[in-house]
C-alpha atoms as a PDB file:
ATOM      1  CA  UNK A   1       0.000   0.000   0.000  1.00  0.00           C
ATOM      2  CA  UNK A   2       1.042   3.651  -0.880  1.00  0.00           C
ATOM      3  CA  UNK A   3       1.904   5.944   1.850  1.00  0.00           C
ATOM      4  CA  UNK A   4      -0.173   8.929   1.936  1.00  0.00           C
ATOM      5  CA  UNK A   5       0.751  12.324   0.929  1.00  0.00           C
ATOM      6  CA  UNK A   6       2.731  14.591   3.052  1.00  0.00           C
ATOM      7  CA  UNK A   7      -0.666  16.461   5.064  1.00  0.00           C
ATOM      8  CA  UNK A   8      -3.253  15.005   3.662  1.00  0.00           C
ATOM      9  CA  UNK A   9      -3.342  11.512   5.560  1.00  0.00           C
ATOM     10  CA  UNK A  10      -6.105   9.886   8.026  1.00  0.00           C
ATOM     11  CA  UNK A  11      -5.097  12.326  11.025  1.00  0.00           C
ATOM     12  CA  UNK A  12      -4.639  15.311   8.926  1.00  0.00           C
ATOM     13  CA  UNK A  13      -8.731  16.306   9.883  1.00  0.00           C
ATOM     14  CA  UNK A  14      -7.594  16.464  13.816  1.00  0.00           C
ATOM     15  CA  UNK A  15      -4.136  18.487  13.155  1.00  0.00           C
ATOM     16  CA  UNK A  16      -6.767  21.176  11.447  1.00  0.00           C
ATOM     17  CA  UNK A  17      -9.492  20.829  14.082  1.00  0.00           C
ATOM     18  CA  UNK A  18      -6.509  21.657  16.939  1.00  0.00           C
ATOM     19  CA  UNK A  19      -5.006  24.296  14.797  1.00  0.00           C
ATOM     20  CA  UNK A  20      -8.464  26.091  13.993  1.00  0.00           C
ATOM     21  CA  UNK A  21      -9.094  25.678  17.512  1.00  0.00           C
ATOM     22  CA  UNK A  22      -6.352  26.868  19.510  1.00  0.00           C
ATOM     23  CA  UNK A  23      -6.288  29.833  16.783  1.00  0.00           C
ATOM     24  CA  UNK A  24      -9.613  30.396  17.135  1.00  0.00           C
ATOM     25  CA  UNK A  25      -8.742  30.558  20.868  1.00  0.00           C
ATOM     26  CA  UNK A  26      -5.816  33.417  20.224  1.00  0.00           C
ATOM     27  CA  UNK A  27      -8.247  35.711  17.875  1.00  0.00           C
ATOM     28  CA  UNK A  28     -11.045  35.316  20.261  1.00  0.00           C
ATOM     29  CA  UNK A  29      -9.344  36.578  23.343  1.00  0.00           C
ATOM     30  CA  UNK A  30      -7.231  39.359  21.167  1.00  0.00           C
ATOM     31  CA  UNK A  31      -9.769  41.036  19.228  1.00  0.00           C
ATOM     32  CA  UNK A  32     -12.726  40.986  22.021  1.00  0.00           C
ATOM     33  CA  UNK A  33      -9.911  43.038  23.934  1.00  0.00           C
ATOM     34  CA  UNK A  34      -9.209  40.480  26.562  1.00  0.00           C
ATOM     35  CA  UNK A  35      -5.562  40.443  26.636  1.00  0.00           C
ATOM     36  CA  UNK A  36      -5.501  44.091  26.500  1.00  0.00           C
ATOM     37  CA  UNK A  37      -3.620  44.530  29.847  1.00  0.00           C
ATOM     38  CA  UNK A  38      -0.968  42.454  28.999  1.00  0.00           C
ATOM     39  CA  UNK A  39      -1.317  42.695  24.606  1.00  0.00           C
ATOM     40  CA  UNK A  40      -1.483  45.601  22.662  1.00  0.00           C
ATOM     41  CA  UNK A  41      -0.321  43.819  18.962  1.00  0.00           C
ATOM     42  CA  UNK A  42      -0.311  40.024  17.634  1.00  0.00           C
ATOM     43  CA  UNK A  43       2.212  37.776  15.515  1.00  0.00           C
ATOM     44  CA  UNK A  44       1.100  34.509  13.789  1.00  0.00           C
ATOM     45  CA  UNK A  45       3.227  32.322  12.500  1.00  0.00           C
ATOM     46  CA  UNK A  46       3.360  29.196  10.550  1.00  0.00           C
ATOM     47  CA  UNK A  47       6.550  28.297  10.356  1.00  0.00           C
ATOM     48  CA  UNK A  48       6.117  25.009   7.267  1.00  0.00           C
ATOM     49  CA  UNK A  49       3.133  26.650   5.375  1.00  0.00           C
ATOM     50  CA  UNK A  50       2.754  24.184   2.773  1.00  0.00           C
ATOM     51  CA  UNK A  51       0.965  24.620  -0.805  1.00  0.00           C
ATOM     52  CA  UNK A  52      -1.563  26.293   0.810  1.00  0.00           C
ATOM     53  CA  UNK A  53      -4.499  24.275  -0.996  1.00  0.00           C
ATOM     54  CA  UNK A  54      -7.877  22.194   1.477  1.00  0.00           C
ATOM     55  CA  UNK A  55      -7.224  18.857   1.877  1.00  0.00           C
ATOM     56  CA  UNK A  56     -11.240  18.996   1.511  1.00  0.00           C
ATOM     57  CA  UNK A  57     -14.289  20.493  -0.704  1.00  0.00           C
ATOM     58  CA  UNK A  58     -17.631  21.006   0.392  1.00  0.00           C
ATOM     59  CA  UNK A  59     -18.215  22.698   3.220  1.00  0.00           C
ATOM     60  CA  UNK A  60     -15.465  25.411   5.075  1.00  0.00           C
ATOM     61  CA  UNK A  61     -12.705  24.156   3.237  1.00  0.00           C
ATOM     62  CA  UNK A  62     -10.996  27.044   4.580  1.00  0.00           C
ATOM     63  CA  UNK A  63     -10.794  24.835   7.953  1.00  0.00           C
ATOM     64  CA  UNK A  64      -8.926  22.171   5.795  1.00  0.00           C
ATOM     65  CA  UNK A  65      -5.785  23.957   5.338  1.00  0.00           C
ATOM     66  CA  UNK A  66      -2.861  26.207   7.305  1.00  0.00           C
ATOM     67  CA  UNK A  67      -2.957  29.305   5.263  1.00  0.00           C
ATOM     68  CA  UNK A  68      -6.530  28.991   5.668  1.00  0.00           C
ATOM     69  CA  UNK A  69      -7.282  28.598   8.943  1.00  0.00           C
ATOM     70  CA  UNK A  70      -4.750  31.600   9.402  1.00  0.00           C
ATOM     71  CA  UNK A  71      -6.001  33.859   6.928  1.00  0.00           C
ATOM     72  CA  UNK A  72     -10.009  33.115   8.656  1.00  0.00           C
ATOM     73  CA  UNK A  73      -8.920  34.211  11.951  1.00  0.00           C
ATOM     74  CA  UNK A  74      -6.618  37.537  10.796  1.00  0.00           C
ATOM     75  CA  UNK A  75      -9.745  38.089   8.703  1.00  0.00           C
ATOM     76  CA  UNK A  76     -11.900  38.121  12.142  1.00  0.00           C
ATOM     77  CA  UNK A  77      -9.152  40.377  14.185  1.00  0.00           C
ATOM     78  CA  UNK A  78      -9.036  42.504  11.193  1.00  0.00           C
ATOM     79  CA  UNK A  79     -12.774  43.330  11.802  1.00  0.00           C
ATOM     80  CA  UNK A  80     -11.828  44.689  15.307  1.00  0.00           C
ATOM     81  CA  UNK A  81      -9.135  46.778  14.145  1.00  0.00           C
ATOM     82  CA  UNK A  82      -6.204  45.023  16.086  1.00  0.00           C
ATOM     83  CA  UNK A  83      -3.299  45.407  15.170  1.00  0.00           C
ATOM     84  CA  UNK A  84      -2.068  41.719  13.754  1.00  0.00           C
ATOM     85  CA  UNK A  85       1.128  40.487  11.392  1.00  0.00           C
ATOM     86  CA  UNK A  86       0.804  37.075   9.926  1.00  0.00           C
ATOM     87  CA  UNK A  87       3.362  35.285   8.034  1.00  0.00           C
ATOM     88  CA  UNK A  88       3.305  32.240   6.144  1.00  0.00           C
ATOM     89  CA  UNK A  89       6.455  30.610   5.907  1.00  0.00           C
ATOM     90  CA  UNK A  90       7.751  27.956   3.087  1.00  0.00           C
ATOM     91  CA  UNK A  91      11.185  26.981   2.412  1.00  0.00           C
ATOM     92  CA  UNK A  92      10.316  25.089  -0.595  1.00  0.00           C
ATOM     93  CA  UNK A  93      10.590  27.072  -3.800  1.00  0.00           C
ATOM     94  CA  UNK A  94       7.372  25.540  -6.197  1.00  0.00           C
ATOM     95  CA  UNK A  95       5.513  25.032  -2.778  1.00  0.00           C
ATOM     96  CA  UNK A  96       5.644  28.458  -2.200  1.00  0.00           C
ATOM     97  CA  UNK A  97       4.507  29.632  -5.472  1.00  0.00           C
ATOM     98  CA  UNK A  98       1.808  27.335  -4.939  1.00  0.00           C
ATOM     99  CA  UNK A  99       1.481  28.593  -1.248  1.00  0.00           C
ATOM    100  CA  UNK A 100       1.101  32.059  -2.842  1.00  0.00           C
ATOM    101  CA  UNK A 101      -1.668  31.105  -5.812  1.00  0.00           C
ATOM    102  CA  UNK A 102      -3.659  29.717  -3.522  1.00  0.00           C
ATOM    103  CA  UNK A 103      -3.373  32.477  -1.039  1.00  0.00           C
ATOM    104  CA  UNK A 104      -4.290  35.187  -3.793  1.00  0.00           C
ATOM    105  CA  UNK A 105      -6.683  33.450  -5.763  1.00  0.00           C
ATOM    106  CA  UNK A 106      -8.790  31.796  -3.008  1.00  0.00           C
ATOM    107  CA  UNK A 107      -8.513  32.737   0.589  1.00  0.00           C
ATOM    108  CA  UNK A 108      -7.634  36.166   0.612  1.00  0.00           C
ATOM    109  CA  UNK A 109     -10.801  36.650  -2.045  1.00  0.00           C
ATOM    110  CA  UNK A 110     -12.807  35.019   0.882  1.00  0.00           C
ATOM    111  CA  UNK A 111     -11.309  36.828   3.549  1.00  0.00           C
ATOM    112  CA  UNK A 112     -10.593  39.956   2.388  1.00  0.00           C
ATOM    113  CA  UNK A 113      -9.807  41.966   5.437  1.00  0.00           C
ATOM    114  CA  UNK A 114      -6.938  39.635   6.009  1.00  0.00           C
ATOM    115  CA  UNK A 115      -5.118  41.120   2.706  1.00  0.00           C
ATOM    116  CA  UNK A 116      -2.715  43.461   4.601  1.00  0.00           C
ATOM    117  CA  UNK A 117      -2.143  40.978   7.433  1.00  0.00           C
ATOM    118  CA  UNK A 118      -1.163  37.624   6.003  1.00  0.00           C
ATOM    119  CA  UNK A 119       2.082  37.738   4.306  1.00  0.00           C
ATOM    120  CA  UNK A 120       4.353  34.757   2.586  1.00  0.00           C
ATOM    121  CA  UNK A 121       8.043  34.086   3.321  1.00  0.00           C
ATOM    122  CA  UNK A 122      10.417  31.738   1.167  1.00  0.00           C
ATOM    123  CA  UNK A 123      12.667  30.892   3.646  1.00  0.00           C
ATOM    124  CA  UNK A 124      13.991  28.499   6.118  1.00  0.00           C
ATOM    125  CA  UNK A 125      12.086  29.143   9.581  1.00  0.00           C
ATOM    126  CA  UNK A 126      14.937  27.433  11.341  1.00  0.00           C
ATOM    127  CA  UNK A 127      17.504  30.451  10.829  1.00  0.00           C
ATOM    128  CA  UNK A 128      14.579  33.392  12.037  1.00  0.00           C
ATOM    129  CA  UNK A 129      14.313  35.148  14.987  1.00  0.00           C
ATOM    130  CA  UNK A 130      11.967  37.055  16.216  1.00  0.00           C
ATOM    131  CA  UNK A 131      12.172  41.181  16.693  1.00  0.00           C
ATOM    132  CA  UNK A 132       8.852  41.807  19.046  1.00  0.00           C
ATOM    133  CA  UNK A 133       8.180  43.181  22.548  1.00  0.00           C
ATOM    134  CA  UNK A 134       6.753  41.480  25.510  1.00  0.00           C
ATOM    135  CA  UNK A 135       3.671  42.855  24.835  1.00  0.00           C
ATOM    136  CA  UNK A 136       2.898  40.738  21.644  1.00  0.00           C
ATOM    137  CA  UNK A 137       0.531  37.921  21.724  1.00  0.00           C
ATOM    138  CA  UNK A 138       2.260  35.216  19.524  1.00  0.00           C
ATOM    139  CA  UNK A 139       1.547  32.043  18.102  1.00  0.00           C
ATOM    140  CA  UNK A 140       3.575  29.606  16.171  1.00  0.00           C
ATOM    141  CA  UNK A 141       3.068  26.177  14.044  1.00  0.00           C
ATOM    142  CA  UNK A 142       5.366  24.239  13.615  1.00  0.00           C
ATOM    143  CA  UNK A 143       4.623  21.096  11.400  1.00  0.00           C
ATOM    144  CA  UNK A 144       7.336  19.141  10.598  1.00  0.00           C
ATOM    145  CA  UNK A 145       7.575  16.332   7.916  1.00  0.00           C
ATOM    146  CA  UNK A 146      11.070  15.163   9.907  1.00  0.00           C
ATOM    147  CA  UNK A 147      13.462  16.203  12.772  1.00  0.00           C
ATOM    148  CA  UNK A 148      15.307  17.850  10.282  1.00  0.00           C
ATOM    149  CA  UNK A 149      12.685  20.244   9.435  1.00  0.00           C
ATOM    150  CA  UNK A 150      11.932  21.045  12.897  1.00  0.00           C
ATOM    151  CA  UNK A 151      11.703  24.494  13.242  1.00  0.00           C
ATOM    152  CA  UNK A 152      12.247  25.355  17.044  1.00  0.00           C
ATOM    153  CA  UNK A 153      15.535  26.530  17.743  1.00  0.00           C
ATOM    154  CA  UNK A 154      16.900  28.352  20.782  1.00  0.00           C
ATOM    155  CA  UNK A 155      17.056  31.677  19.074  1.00  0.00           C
ATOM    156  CA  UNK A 156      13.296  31.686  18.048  1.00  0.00           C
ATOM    157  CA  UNK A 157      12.444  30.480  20.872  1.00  0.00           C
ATOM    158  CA  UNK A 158      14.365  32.590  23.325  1.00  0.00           C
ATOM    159  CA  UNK A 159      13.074  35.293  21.259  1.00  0.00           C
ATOM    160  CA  UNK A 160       9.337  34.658  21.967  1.00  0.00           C
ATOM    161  CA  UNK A 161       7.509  37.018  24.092  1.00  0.00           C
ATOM    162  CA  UNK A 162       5.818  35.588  27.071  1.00  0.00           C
ATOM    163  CA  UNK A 163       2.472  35.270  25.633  1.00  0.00           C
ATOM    164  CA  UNK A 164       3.541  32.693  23.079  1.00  0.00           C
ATOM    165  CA  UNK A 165       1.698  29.423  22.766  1.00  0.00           C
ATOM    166  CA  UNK A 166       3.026  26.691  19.838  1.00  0.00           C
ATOM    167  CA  UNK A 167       1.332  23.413  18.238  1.00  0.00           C
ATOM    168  CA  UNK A 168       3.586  21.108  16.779  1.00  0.00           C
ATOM    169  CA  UNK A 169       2.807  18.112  14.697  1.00  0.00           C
ATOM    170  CA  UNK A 170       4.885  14.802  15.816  1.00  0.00           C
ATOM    171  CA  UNK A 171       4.930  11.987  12.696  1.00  0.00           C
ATOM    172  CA  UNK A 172       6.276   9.380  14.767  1.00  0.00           C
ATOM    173  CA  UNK A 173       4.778   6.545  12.532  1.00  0.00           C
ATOM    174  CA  UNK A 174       5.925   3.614  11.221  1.00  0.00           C
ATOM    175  CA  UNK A 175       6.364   5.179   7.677  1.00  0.00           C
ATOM    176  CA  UNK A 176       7.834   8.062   9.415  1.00  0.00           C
ATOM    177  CA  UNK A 177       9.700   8.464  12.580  1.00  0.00           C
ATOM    178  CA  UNK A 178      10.040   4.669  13.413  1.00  0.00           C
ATOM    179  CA  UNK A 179      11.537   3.874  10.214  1.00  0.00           C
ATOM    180  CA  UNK A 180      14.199   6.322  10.112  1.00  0.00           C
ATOM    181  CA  UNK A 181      15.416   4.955  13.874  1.00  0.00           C
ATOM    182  CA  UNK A 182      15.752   1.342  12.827  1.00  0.00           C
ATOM    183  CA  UNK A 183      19.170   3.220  10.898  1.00  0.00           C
ATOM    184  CA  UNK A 184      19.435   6.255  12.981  1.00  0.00           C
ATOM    185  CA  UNK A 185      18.517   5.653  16.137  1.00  0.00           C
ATOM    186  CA  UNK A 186      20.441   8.485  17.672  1.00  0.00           C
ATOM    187  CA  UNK A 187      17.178  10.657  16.236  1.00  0.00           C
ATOM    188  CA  UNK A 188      15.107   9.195  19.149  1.00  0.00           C
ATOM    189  CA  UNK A 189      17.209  11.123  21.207  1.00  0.00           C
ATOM    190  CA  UNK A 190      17.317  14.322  18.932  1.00  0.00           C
ATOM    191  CA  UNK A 191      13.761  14.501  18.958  1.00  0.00           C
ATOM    192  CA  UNK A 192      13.455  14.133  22.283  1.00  0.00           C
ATOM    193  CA  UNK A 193      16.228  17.270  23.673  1.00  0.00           C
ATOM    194  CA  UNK A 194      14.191  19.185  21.168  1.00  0.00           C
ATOM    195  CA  UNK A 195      10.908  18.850  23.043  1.00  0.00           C
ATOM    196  CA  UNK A 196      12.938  19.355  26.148  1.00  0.00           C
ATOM    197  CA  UNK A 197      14.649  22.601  24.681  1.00  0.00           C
ATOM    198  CA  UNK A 198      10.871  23.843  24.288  1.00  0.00           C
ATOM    199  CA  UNK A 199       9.857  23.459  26.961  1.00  0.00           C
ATOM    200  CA  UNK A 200      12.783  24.817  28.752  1.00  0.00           C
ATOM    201  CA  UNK A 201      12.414  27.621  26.787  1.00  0.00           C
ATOM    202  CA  UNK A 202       9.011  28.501  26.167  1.00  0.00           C
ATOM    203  CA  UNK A 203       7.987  29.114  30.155  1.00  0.00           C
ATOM    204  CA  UNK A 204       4.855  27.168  29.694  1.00  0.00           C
ATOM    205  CA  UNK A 205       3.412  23.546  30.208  1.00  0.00           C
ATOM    206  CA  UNK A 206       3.640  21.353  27.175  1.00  0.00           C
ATOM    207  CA  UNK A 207       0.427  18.991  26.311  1.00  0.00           C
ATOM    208  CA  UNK A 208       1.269  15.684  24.407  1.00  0.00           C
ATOM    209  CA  UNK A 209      -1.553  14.377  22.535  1.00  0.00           C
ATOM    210  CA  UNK A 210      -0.652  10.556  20.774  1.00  0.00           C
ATOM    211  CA  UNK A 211      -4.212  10.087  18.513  1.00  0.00           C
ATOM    212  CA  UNK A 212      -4.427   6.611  19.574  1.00  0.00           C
ATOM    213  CA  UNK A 213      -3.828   5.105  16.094  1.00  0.00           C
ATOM    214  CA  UNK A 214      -0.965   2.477  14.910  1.00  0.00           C
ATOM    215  CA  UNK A 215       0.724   4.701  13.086  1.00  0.00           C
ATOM    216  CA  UNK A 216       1.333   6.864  16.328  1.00  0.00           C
ATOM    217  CA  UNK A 217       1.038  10.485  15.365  1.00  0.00           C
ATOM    218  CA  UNK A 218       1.145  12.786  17.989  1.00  0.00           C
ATOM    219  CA  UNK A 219       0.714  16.434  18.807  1.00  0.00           C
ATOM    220  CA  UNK A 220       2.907  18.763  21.159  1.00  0.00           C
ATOM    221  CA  UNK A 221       0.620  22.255  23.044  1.00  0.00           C
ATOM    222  CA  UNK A 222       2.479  24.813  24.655  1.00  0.00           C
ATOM    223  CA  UNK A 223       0.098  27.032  26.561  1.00  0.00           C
ATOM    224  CA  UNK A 224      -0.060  28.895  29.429  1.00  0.00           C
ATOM    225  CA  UNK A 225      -1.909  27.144  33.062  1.00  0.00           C
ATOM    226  CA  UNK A 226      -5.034  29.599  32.342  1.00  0.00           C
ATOM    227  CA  UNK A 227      -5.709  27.323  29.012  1.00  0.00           C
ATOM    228  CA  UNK A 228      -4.447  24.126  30.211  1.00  0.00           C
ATOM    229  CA  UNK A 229      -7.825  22.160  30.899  1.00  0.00           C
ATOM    230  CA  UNK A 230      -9.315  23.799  28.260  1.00  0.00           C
ATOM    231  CA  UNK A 231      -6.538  22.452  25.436  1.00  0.00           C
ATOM    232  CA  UNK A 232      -6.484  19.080  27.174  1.00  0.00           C
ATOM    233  CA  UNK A 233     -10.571  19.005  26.565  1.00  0.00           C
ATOM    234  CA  UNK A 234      -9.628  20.583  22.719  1.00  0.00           C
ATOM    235  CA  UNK A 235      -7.113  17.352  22.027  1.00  0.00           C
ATOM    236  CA  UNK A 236      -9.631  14.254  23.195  1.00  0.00           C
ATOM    237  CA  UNK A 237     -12.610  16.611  21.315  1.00  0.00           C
ATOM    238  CA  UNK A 238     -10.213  16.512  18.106  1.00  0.00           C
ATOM    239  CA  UNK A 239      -9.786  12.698  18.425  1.00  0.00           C
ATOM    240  CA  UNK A 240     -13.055  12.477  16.676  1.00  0.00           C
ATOM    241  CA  UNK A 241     -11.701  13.452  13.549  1.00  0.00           C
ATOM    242  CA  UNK A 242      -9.211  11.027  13.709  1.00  0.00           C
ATOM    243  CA  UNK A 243     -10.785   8.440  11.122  1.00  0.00           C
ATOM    244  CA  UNK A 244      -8.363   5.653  11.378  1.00  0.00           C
ATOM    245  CA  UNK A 245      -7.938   4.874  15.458  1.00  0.00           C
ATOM    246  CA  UNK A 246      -9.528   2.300  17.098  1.00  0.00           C
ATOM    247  CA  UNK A 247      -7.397   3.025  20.596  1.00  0.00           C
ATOM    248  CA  UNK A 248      -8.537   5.681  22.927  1.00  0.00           C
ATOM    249  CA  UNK A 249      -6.432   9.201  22.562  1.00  0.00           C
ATOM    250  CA  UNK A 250      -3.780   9.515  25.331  1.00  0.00           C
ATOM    251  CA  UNK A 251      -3.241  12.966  26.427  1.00  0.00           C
ATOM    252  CA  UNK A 252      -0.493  14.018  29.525  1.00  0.00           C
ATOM    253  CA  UNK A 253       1.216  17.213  30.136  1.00  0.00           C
ATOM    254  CA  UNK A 254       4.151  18.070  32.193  1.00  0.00           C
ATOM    255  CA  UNK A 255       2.417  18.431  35.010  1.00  0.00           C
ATOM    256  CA  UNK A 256       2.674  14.402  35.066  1.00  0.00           C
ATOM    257  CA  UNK A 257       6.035  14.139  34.611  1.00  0.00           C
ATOM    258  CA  UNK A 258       6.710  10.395  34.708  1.00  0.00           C
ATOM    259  CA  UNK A 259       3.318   9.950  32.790  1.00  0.00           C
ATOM    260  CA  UNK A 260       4.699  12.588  29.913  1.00  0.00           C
ATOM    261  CA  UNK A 261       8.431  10.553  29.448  1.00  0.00           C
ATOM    262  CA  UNK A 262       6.653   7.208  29.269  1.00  0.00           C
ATOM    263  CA  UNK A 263       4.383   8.955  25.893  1.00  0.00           C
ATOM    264  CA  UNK A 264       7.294  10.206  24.693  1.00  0.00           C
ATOM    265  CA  UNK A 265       9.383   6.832  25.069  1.00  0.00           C
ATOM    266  CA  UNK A 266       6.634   4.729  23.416  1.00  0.00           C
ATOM    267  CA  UNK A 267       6.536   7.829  20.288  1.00  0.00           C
ATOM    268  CA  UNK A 268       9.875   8.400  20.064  1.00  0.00           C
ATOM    269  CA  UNK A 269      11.686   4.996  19.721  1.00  0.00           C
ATOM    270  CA  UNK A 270      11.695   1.708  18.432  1.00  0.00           C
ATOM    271  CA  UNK A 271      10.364  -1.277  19.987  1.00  0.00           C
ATOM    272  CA  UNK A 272      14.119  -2.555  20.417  1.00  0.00           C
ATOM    273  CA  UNK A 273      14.999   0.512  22.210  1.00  0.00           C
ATOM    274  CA  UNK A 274      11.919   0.073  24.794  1.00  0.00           C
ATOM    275  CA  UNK A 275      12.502  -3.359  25.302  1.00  0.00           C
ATOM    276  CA  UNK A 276      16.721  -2.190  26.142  1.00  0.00           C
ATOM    277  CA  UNK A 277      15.534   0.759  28.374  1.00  0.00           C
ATOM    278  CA  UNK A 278      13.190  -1.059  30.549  1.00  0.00           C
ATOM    279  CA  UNK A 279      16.003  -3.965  30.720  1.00  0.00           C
ATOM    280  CA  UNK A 280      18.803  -1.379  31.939  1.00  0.00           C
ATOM    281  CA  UNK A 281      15.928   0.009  34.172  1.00  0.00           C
ATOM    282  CA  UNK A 282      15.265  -3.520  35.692  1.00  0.00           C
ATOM    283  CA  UNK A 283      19.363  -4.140  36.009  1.00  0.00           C
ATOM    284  CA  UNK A 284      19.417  -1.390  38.129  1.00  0.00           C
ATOM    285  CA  UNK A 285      16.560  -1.671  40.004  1.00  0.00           C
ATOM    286  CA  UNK A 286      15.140   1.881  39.107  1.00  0.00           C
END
């Protein structure tokens, strides 16, 4: 059997549904004036935009797509006069151009107060930093098709104001992740000092959501304690859309530590490396 295409595979409805959400969430609280003490601008930013086209027709495509889902909710802050800078980030040079058709010729025609807010970058979000104050509500996606195009480094995220919240999508599937660390298993470990390096870095609880699926894809929520509960309810409401799992959703944040490293060790490695780590583990009686 084919592997499917690059995000537009069984899980790709729930990665929307948590994006739209949690962005949703952000445009919500900014343009009704709710962060107002704290916020007086916004920066959005998807840092692998893609071709920009639904993975769906019918109805709200808009809701099946990054640049979509981005340029819906700029369209709504827009409205309330707030002041807002999106950016839409592709390092790939034809999936940009496509990125930027489909931004002209379809969303931006839909949401049309969003045309001086959503911008396009061809570049490599791993080698950008950002130039805001503290007072800047941010948020940043980060969806990976590998380690290597994770796009979390210390200087972005050092550079993050305090009000930044981040999704990132994990593919640690057997046509993914797991087959790259039967020859590379050293990745286990880079994947995993990256997640710690986030959350090190970004000041707020992280959320790891595994869909419940055999393929194992997984989502990582950074998000401040006021939202916590709330994103926790958003990941097992998004399982729904999952249309290929058959196991219940697992969901733990760093408030359970022990409970978060055991998801992690299950995503992140091989069943050879679980079965050495829990045999070192029992050697030395931890």
């Amino acid at each position: 059997m084919a592997r499917n295409t690059v995000g537009k595979s069984g899980v790709t409805p729930t990665k929307h549904f948590l994006l739209n959400s949690l962005l949703g969430q952000e445009a919500g609280t900014y343009a009704g004036g709710h962060l107002q003490r704290w916020c007086d601008n916004a920066l959005w930013i998807d840092l692998t935009a893609g071709d920009g086209e639904p993975t769906r027709t019918g109805k709200k495509p808009e809701n099946s797509c990054s640049a979509g889902i981005f340029t819906k909710h700029a369209n709504h802050v827009a409205k309330h006069k707030k002041p807002l800078s999106v950016h839409l980030i592709e390092v790939n040079e034809s999936t940009y151009d496509k990125l930027n058709v489909s931004l002209q010729n379809r969303w931006l025609k839909e949401f049309p107060d969003a045309r001086d807010i959503v911008k396009t970058k061809n570049e490599d979000s791993s080698r950008i930093c950002l130039n805001v104050s503290n007072s800047t509500a941010c948020f940043l996606n980060n969806d990976p098709n590998s380690i290597d195009d994770w796009a979390f480094t210390p200087d972005l995220l050092e550079s993050a104001p305090p009000f930044t919240r981040t999704l990132t999508t994990m593919g640690c599937n057997v046509g993914g992740l797991k087959r790259v660390l039967i020859k590379s298993p050293e990745l286990s470990d880079k994947w995993r000092k990256n997640i710690e390096m986030l959350f090190a870095l970004q000041r707020h609880e992280l959320i790891l959501f595994a869909v419940g699926d055999a393929s194992q894809w997984a989502y990582l929520i950074s998000t401040p304690d006021k939202w916590l509960e709330e994103t926790v309810k958003l990941c097992i409401k998004s399982h729904k859309f999952q249309t290929q799992a058959k196991r219940e959703p697992r969901v733990v944040t760093t408030k359970e530590p022990k409970k978060f490293d055991l998801l992690l060790d299950e995503l992140l490695m091989t069943q050879k490396q679980l079965e050495e780590k829990n045999f070192i583990q029992t050697e030395l009686g931890v």
